[in-house]
C-alpha atoms as a PDB file:
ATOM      1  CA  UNK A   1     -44.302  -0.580 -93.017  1.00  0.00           C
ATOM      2  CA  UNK A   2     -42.930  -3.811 -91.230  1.00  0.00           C
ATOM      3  CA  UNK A   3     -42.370  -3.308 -87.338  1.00  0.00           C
ATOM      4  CA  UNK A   4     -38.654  -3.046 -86.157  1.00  0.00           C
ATOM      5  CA  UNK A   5     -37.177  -6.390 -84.567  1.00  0.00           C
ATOM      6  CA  UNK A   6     -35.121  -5.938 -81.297  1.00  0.00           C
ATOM      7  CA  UNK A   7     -32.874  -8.825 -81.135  1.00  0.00           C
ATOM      8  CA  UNK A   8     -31.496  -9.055 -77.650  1.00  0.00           C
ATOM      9  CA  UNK A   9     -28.416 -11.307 -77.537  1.00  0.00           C
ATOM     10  CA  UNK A  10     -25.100 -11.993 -76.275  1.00  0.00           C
ATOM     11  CA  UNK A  11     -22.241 -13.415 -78.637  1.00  0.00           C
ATOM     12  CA  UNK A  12     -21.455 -16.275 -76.118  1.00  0.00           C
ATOM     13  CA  UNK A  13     -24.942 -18.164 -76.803  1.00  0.00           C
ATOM     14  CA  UNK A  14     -24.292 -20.381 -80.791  1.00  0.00           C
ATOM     15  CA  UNK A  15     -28.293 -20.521 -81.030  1.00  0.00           C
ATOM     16  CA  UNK A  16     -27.395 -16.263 -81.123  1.00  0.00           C
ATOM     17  CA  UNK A  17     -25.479 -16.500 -83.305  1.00  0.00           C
ATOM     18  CA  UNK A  18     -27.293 -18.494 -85.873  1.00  0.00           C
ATOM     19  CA  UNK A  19     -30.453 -16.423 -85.129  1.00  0.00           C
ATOM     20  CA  UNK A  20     -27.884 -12.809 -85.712  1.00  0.00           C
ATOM     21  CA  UNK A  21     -27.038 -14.252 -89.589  1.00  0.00           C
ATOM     22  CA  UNK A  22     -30.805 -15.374 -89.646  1.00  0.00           C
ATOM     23  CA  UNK A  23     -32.497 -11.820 -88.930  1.00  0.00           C
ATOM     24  CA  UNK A  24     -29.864  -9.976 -90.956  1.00  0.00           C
ATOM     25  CA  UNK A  25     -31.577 -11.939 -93.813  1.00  0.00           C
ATOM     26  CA  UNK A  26     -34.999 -10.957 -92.624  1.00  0.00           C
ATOM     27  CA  UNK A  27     -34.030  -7.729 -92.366  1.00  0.00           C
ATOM     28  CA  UNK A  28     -32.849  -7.005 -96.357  1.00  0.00           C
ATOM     29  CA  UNK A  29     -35.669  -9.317 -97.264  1.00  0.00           C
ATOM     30  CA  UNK A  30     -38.484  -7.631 -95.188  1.00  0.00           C
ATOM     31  CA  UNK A  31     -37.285  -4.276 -94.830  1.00  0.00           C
ATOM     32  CA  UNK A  32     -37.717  -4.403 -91.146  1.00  0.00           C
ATOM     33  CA  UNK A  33     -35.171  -2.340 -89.184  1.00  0.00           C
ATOM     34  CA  UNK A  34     -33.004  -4.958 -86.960  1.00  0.00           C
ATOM     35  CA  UNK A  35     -32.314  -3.198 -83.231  1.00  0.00           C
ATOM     36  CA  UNK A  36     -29.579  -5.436 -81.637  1.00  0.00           C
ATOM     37  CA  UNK A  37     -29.539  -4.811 -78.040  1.00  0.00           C
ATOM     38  CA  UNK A  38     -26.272  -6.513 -76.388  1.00  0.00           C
ATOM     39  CA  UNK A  39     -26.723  -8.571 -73.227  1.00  0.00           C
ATOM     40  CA  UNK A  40     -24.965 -10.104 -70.776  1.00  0.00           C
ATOM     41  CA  UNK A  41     -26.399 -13.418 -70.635  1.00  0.00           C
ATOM     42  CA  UNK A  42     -24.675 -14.301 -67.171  1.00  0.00           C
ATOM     43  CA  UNK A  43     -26.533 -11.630 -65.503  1.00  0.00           C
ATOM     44  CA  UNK A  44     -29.777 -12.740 -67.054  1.00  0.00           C
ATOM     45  CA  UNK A  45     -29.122 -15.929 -65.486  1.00  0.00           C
ATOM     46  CA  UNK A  46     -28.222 -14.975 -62.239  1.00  0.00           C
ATOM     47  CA  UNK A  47     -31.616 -12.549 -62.478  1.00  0.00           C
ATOM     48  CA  UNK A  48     -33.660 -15.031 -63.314  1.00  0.00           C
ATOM     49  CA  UNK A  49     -32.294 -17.933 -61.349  1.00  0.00           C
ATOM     50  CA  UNK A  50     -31.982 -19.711 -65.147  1.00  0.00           C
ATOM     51  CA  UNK A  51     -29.010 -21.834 -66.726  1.00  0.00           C
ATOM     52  CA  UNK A  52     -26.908 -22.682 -69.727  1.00  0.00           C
ATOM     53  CA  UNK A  53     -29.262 -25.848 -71.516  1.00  0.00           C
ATOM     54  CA  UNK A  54     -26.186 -27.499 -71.409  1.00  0.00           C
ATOM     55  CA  UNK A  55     -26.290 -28.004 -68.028  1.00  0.00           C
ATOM     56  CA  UNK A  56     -28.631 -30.949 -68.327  1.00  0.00           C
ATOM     57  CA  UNK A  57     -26.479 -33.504 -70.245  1.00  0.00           C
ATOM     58  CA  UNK A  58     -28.927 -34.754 -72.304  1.00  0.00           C
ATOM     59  CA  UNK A  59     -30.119 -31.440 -73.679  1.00  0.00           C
ATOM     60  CA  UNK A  60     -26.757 -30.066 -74.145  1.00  0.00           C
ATOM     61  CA  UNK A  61     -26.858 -33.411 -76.486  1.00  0.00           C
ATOM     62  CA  UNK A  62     -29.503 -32.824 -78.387  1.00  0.00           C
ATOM     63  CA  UNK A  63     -29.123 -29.144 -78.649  1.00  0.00           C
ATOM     64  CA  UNK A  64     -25.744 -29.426 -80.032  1.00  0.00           C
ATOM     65  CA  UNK A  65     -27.375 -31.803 -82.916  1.00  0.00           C
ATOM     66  CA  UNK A  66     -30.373 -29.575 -83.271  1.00  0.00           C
ATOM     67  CA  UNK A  67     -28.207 -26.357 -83.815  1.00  0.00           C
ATOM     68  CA  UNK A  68     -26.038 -27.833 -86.089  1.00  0.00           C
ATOM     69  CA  UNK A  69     -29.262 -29.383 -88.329  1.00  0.00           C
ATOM     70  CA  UNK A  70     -30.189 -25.767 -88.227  1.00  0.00           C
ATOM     71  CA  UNK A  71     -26.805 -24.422 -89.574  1.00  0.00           C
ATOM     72  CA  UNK A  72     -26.591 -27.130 -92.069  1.00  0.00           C
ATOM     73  CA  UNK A  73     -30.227 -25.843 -93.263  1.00  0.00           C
ATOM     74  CA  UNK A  74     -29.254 -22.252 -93.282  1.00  0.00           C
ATOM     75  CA  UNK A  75     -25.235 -23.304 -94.793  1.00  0.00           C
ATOM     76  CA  UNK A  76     -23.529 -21.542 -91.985  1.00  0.00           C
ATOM     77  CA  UNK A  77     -20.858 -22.724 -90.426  1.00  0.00           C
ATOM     78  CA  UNK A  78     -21.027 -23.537 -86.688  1.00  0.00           C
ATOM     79  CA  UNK A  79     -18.121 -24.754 -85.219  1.00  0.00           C
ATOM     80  CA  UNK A  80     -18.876 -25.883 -80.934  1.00  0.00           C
ATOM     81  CA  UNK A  81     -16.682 -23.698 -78.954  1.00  0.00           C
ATOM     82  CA  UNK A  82     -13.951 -26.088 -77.132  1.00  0.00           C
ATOM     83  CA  UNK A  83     -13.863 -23.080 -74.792  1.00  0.00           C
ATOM     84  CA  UNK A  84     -17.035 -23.110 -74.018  1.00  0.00           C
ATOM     85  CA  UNK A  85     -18.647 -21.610 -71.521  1.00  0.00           C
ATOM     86  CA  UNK A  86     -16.669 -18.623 -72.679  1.00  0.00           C
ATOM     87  CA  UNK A  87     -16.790 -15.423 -70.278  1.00  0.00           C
ATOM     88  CA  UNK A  88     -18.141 -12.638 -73.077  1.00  0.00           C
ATOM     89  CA  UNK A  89     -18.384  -9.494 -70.086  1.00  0.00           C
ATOM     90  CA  UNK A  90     -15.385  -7.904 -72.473  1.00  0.00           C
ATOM     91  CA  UNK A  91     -17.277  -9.015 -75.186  1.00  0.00           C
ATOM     92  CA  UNK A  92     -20.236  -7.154 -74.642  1.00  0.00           C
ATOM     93  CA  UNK A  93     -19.168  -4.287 -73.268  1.00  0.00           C
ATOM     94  CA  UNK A  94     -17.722  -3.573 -76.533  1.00  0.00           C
ATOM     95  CA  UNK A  95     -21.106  -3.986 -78.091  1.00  0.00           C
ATOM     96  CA  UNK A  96     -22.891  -2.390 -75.741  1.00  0.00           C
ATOM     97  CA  UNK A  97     -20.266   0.564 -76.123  1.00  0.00           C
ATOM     98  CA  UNK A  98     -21.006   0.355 -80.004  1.00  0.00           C
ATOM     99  CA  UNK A  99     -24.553   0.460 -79.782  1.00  0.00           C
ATOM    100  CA  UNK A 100     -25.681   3.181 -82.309  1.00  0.00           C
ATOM    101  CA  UNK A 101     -22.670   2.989 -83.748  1.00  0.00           C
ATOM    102  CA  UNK A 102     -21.956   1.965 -87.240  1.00  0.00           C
ATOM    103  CA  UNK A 103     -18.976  -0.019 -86.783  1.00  0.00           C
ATOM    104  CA  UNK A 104     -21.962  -2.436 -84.738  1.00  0.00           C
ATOM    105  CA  UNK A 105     -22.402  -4.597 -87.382  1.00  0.00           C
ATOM    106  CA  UNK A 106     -18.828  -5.502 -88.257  1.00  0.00           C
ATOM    107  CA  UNK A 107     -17.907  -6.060 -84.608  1.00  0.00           C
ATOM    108  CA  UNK A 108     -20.578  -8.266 -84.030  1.00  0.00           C
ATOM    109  CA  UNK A 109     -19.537 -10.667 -86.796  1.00  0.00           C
ATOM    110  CA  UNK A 110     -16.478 -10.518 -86.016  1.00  0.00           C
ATOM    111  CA  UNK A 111     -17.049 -11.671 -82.210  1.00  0.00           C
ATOM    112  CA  UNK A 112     -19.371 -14.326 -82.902  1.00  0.00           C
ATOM    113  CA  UNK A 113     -17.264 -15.551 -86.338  1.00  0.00           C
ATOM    114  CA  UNK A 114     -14.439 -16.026 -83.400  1.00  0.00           C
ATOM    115  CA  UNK A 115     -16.936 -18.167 -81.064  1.00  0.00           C
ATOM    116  CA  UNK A 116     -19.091 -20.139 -83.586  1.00  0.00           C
ATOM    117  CA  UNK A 117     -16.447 -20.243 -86.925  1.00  0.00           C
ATOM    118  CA  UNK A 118     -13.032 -20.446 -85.026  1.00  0.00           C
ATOM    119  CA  UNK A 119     -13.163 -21.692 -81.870  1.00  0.00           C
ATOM    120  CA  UNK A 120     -11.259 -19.218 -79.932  1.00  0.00           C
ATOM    121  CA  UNK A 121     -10.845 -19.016 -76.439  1.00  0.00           C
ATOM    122  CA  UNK A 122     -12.323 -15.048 -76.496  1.00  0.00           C
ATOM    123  CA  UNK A 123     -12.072 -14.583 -72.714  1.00  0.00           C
ATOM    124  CA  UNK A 124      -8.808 -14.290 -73.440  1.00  0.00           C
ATOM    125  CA  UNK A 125      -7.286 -10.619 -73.713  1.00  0.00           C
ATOM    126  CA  UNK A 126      -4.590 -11.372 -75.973  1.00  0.00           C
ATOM    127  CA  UNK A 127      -6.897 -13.852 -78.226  1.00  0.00           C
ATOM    128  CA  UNK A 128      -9.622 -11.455 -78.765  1.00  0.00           C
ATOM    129  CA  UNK A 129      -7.446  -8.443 -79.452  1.00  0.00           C
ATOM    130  CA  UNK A 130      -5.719 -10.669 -82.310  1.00  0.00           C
ATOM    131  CA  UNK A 131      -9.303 -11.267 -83.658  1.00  0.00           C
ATOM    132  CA  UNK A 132     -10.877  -8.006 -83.743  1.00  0.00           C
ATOM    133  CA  UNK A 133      -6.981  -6.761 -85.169  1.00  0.00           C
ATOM    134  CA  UNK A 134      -7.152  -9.784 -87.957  1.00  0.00           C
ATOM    135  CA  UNK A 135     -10.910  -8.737 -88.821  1.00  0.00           C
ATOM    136  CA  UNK A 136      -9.638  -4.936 -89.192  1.00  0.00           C
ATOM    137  CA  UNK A 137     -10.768  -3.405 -86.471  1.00  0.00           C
ATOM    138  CA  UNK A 138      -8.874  -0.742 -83.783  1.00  0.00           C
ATOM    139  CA  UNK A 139      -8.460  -3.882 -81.118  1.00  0.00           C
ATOM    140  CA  UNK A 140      -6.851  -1.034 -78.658  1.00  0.00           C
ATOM    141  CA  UNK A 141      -9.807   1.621 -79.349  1.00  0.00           C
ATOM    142  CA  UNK A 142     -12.147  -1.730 -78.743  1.00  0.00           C
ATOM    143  CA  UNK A 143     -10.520  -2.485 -75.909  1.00  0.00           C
ATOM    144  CA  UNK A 144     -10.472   0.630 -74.399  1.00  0.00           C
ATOM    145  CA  UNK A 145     -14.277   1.184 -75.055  1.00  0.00           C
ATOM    146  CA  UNK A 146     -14.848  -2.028 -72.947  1.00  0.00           C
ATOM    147  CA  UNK A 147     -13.544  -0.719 -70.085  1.00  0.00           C
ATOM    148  CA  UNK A 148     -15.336   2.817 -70.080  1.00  0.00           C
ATOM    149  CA  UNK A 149     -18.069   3.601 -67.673  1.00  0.00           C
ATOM    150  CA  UNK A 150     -20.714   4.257 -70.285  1.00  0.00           C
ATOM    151  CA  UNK A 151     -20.153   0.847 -72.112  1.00  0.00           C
ATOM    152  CA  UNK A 152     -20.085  -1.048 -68.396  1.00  0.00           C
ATOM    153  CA  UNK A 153     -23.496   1.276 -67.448  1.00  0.00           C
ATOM    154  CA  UNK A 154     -25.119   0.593 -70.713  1.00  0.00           C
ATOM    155  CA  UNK A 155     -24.588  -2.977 -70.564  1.00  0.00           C
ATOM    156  CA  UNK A 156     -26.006  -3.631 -67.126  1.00  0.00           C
ATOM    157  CA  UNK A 157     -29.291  -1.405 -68.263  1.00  0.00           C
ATOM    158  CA  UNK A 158     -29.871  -3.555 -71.145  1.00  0.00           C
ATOM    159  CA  UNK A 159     -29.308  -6.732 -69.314  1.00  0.00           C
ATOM    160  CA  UNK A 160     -31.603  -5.174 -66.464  1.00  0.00           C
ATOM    161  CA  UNK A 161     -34.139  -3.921 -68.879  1.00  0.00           C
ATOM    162  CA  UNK A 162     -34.638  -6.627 -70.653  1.00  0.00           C
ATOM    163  CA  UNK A 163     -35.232  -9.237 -67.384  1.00  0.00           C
ATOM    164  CA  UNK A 164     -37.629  -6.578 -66.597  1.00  0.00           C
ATOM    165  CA  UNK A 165     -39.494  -7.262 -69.904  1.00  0.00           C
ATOM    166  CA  UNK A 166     -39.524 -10.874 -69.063  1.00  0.00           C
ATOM    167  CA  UNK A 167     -35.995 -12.320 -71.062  1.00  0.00           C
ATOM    168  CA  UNK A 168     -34.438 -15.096 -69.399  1.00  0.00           C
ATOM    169  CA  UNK A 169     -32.060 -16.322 -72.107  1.00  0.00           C
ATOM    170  CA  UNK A 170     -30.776 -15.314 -75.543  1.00  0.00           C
ATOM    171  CA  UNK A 171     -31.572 -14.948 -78.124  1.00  0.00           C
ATOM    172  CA  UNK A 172     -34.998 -13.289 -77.481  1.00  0.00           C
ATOM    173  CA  UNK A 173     -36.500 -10.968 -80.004  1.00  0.00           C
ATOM    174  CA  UNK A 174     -39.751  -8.276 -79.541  1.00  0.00           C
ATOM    175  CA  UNK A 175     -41.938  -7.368 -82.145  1.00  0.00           C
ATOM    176  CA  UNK A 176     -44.734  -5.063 -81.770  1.00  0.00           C
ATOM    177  CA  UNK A 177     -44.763  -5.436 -77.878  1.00  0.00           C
ATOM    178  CA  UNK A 178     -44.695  -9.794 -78.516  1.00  0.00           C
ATOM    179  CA  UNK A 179     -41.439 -11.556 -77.568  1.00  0.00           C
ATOM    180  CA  UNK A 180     -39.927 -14.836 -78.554  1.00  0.00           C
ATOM    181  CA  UNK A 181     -37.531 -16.300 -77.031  1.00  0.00           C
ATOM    182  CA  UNK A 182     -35.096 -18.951 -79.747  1.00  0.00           C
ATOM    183  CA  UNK A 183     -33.648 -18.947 -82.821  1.00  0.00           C
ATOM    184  CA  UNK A 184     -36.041 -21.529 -84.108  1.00  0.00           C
ATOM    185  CA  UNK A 185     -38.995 -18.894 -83.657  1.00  0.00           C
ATOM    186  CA  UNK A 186     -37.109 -17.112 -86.291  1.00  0.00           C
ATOM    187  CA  UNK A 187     -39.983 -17.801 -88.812  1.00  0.00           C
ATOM    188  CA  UNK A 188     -42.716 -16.212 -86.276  1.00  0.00           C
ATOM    189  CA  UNK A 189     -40.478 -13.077 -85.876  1.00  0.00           C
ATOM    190  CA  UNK A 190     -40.922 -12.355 -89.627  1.00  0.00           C
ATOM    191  CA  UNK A 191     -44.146 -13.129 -89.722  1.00  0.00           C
ATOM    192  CA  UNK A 192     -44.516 -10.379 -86.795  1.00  0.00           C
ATOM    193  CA  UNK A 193     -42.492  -8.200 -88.020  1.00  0.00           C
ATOM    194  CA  UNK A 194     -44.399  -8.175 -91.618  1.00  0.00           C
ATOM    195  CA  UNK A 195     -48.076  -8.429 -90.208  1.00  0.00           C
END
């Protein structure tokens, strides 16, 4: 029986979003059970005392070639944010206030396809409300959710829990008590997952 993979993430971070598509495929491959626990990557930071990579010119460089070698590999489309860094707290409180739910899924893709495929500017209200409504979701129910006291407390435990187990950025996966941290440890989190 393969061990479940928590994937702890927030939809602002492309390397998250590659690694999202990545485990999904793990996941129906495998038969591993993918747990998605929504972050807010901002408080990680500010937890940790870490930073975007692209802070550092010459790694935000190389990083953007990297991830899109790594989407050209996988054929997904990764378009770089002009936005970017994009405010996701809305973003994940949604998620966090779908967690469990089965709509998850759908919601997810449709957040990150509007970060990483179109280039939106999500931080805005009126631009991610169009989104989730062009993608068929309840944008007002969505919306709504965000802004409810068990989405905004579930967020900050997740975030909170998971710089207690050590996470400083996304996207960070645990397998059988192991972490690892990157979408290019992808390959290790199967092998976990599977051993």
């Amino acid at each position: 029986m393969p061990h479940p993979i928590e994937f702890l993430f927030d939809v602002g971070s492309p390397t998250a979003y590659l690694a999202w598509h990545r485990l999904k495929d793990v996941a129906a491959r495998t038969g591993a059970a993918l747990v998605p626990v929504p972050i807010l990557l901002g408080g990680v930071f500010k937890a940790t005392g870490g930073s975007p990579p692209g802070m550092i010119a010459a790694k935000g460089r190389w990083m953007n070639e990297d991830m899109a070698r790594w989407a050209a590999r996988d054929g997904r489309a990764l378009v770089m944010n002009p936005f970017f860094p994009v405010n996701t707290l809305a973003l994940m409180r949604i998620l966090a206030g779908l967690q469990g739910d089965e709509r998850f899924d759908a919601a997810t893709d449709t957040l990150f396809a509007g970060m990483w495929n179109q280039g939106r500017n999500m931080a805005d209200a009126e631009v991610l409300a169009a989104t989730l409504t062009e993608a068929g979701h309840d944008a007002g129910a969505l919306l709504a959710l965000a802004q409810s006291p068990e989405a905004k407390q579930r967020l900050i435990a997740n975030t909170e829990g998971a710089v207690a187990r050590g996470v400083f950025g996304a996207p960070t996966c645990f397998v059988n008590g192991q972490m690892h941290f990157g979408q290019d440890r992808i390959d290790w989190v199967e092998a976990a997952a599977v051993g």
